[in-house]
Protein backbone atom coordinates (compact mmCIF):
# COMPACT_ATOMS: atom_id res chain seq x y z
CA UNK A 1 -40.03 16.98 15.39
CA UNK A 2 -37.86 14.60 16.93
CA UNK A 3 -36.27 13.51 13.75
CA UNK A 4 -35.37 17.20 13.10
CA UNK A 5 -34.24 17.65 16.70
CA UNK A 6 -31.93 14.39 16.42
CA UNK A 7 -30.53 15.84 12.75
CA UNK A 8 -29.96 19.39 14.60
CA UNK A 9 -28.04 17.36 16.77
CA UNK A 10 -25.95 15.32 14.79
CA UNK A 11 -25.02 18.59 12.28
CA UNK A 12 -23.82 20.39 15.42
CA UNK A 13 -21.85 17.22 17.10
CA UNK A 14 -20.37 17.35 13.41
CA UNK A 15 -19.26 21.15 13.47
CA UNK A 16 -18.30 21.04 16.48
CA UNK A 17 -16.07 18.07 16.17
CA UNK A 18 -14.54 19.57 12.96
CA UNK A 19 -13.65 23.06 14.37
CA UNK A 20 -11.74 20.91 16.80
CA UNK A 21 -10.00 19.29 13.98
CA UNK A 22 -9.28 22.15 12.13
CA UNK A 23 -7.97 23.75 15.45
CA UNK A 24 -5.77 20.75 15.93
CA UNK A 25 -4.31 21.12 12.40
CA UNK A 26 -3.74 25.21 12.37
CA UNK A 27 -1.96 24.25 16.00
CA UNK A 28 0.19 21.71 14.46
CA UNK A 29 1.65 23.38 11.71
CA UNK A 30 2.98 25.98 13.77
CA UNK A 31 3.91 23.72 16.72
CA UNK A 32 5.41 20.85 15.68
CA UNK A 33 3.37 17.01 16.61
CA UNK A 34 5.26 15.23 19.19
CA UNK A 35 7.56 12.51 18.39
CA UNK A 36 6.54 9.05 19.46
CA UNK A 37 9.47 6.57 20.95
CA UNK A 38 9.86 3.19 19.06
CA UNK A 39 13.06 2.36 20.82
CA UNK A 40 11.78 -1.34 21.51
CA UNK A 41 9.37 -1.66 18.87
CA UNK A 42 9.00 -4.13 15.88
CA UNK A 43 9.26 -2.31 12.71
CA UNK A 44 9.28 -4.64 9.25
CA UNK A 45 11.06 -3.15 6.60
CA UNK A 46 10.76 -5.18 3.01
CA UNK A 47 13.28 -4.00 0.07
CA UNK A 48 15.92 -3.80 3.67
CA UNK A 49 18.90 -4.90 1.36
CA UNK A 50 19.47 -1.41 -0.77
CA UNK A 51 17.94 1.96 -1.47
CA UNK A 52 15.51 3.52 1.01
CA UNK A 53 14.85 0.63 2.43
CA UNK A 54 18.29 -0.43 3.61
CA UNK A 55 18.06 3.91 5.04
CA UNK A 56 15.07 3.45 6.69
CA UNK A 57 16.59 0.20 8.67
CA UNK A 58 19.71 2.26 9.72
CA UNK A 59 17.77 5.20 10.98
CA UNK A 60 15.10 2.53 12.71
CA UNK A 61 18.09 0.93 14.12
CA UNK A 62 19.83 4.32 16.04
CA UNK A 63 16.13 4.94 17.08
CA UNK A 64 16.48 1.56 18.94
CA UNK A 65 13.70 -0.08 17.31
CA UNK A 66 13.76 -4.01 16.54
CA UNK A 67 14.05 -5.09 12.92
CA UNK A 68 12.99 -7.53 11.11
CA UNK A 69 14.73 -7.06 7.69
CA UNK A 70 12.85 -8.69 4.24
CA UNK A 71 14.45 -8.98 0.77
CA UNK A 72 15.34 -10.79 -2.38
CA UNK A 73 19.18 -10.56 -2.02
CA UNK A 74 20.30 -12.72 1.07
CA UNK A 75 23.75 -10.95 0.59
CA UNK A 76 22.44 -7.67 0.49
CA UNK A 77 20.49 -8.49 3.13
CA UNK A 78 22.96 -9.49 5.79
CA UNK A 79 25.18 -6.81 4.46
CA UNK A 80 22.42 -4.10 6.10
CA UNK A 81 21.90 -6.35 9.07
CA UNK A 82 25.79 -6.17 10.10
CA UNK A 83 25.45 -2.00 8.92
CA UNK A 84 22.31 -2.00 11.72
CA UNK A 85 24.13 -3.58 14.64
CA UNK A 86 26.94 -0.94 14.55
CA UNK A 87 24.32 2.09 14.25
CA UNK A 88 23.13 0.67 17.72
CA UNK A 89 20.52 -2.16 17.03
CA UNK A 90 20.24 -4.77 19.30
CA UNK A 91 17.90 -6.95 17.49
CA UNK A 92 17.83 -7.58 14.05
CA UNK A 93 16.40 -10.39 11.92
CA UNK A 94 17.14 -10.91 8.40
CA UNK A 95 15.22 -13.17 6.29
CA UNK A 96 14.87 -13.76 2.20
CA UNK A 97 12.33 -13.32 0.23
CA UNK A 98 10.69 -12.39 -2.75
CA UNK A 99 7.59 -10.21 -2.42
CA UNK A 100 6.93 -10.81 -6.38
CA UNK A 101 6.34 -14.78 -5.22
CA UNK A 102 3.46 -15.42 -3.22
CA UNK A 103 4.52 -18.73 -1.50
CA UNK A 104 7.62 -16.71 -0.64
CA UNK A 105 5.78 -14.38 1.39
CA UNK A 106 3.85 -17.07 2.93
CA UNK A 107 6.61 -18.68 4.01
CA UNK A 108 8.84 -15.91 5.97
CA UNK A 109 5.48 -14.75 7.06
CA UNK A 110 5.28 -17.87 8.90
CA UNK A 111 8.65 -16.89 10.52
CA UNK A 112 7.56 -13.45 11.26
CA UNK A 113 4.79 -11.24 10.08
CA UNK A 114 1.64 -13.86 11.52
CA UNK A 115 3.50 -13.62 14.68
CA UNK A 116 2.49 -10.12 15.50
CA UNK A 117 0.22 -8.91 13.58
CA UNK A 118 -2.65 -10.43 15.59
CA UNK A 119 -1.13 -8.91 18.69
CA UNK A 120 -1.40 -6.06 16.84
CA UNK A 121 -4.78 -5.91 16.29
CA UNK A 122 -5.58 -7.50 19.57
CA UNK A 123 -3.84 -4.47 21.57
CA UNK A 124 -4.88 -2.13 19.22
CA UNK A 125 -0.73 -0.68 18.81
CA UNK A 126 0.87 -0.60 15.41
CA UNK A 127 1.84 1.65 12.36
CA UNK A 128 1.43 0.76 9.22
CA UNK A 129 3.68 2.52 6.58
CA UNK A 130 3.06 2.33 2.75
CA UNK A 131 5.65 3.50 0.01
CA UNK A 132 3.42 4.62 -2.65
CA UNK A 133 4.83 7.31 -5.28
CA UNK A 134 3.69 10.54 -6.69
CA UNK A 135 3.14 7.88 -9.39
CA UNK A 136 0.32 6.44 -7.28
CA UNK A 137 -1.30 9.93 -7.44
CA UNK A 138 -1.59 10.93 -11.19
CA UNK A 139 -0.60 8.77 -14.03
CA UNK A 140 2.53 9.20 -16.18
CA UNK A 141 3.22 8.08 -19.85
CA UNK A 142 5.90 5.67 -19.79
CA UNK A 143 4.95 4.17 -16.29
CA UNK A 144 1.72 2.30 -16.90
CA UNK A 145 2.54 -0.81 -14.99
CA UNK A 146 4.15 0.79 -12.20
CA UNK A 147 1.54 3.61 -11.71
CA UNK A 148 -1.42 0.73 -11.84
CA UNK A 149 0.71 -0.74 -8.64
CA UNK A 150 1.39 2.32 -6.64
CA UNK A 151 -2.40 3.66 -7.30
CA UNK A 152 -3.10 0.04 -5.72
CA UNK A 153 -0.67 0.10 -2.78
CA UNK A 154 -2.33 3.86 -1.61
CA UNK A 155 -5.66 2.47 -1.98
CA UNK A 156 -5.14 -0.75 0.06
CA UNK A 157 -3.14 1.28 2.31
CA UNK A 158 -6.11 3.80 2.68
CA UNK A 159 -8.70 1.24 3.32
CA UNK A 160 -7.05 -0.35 5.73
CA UNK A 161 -7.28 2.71 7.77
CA UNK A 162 -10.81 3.05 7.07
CA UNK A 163 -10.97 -0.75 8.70
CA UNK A 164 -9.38 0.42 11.42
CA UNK A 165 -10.95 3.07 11.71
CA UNK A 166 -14.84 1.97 11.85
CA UNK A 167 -13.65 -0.68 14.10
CA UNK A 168 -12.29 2.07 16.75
CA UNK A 169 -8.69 0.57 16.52
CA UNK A 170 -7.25 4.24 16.44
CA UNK A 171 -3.97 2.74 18.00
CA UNK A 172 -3.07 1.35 14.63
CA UNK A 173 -1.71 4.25 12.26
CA UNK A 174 -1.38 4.06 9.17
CA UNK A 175 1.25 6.61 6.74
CA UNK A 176 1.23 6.59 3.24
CA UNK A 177 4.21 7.98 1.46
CA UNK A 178 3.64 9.44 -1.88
CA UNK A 179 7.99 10.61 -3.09
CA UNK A 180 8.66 12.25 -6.73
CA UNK A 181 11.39 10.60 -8.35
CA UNK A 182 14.65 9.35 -5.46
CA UNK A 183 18.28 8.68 -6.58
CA UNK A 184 17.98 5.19 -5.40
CA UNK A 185 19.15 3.90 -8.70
CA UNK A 186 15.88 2.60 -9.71
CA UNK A 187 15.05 5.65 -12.16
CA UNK A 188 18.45 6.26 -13.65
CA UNK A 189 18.63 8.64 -16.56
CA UNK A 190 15.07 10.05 -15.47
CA UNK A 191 15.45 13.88 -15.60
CA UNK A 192 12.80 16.59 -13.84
CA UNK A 193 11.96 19.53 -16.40
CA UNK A 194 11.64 21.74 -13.64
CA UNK A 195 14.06 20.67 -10.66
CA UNK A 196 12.88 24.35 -8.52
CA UNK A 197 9.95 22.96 -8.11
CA UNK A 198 10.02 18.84 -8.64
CA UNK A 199 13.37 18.27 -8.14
CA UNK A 200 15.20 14.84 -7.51
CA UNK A 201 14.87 13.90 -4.36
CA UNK A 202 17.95 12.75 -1.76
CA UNK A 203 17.63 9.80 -0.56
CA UNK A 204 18.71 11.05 2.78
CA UNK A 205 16.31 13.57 2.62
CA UNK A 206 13.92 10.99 1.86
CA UNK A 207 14.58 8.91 4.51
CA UNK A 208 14.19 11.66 6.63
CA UNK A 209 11.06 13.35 5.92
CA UNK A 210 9.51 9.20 5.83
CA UNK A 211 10.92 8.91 9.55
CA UNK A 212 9.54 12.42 10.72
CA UNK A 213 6.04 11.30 9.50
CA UNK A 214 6.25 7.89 11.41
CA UNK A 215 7.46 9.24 14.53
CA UNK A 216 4.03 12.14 14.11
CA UNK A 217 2.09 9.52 13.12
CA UNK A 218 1.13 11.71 9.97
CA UNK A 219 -1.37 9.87 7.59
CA UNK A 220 0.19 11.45 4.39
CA UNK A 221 3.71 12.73 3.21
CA UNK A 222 4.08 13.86 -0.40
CA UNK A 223 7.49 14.98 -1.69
CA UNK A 224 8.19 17.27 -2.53
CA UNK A 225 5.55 20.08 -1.28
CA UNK A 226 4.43 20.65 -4.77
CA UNK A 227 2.90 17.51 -4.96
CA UNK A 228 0.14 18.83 -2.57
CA UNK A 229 -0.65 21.18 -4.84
CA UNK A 230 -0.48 18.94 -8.28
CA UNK A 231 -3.23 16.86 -6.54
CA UNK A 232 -5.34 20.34 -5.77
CA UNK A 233 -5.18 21.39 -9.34
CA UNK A 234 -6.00 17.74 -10.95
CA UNK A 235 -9.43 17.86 -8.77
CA UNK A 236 -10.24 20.96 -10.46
CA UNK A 237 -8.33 22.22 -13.51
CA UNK A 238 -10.06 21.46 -16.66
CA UNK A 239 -8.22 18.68 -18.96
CA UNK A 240 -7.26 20.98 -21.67
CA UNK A 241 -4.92 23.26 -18.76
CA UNK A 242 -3.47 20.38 -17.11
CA UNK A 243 -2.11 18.67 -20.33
CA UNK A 244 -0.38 22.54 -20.72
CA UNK A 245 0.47 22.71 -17.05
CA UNK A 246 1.94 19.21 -17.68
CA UNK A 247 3.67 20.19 -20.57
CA UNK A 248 5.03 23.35 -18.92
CA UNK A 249 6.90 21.02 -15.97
CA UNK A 250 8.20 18.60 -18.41
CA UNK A 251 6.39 15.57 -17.12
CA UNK A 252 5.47 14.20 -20.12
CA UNK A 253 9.33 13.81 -20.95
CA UNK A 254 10.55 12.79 -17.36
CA UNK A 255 11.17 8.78 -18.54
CA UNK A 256 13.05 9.93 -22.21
CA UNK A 257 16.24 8.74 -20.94
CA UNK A 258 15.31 6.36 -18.31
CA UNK A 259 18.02 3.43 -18.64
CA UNK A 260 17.02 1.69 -14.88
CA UNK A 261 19.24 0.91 -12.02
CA UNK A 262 22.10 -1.56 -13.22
CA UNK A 263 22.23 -4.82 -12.54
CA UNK A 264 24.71 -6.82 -10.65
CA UNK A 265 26.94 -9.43 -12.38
């Protein structure tokens, strides 16, 4: 009896708690979440010398957040460090390095990452933010290599919630970002076979949406919309109609004329 009592017990702590949930969400789709302040806060942005990174820095840097800028270039680098200061940054650090090398990222993490992270976790404060791709979602012929990493990066990503989580360090948030094609320069020649619904994203747009999530501490952001409903379908559809659905949107075609972002002499 009072095994039953104790598993009556638990089932209705669990329905209750999940109404509430489900309460919270229907309530905050209609009104929008509240948007935290960062002014003053350490945000690490890696890739800072170009592309979305480089945006992301910028809009950081009007919030009035503190940067600490990573990438490869040391040129391009500094260039978006200056561009930071006159959007209204007060502090920004720039530093070199190549994520593909681990003693790289040893090294500047010496300088920088080590030095807060553990106050991170010891105040239980923090957001971590992970650029996956909608390439990290489903796979796509043409992008083996780069689907195997972003299907990586959301599942590290993911778990280290979970650690968080079943610690009860809910101060530390975690977003994962899951974009369609950007016009960064890194897919150039790429082409969407059906643009009303997967269309080539901005990267303003991009930047913006990214931003919006961080500042609602939103767990997941997949762009476009559609994506949400890609994922549905793949839990369910059978193989057979989502190779035809596939074919319908083109997106066994999307990397025909890929020719890459150009390199700098």
């Amino acid at each position: 009896m009072a095994l039953k009592l104790k598993a009556a017990k638990k089932l209705l702590i669990f329905l209750g708690k999940s109404v509430l949930a489900l309460v919270e969400a229907v309530v905050f789709v209609i009104i929008p979440k509240p948007r935290k302040n960062v002014a003053g806060e350490i945000v690490l942005i890696t890739g800072a010398g170009s592309g979305l990174g480089r945006l992301l820095a910028l809009k950081f840097a009007q919030l009035g957040s503190v940067l600490v800028l990573w990438d490869i270039s040391q040129e391009s680098n500094e260039e978006t460090c200056k561009m930071a200061v006159e959007a209204g940054a007060t502090r920004v650090y720039a530093y070199t390095c190549d994520c593909s090398r681990k003693e790289e990222i040893y090294r500047v993490a010496n300088q920088t990452y080590k030095a807060f992270l553990p106050a991170m976790i010891a105040n239980n404060r923090g957001h971590l933010v992970c650029i996956s791709s909608s390439a990290g979602l489903i796979g796509m012929n043409g992008l083996a290599d780069y689907c195997a990493s972003k299907f990586a990066a959301y599942g590290f990503a993911e778990s280290i919630f979970l650690e968080s989580f079943t610690k009860g360090q809910n101060g530390i948030k975690t977003t994962i970002v899951c974009p369609f094609f950007i016009k960064t320069g890194m897919f150039d020649g790429c082409t969407t076979g059906c643009p009303s619904l997967l269309p080539i994203l901005e990267p303003e747009y991009a930047v913006r949406k990214i931003v919006d999530a961080i500042l609602q501490e939103n767990m997941y952001l997949y762009m476009p919309k559609f994506i949400y409903f890609i994922v549905f379908l793949k839990s369910f559809l059978p193989l057979k109609l989502g190779l035809l659905l596939g074919e319908y949107l083109g997106a066994f075609n999307l990397m025909d004329g890929f020719t890459g972002a150009k390199k700098k002499n």
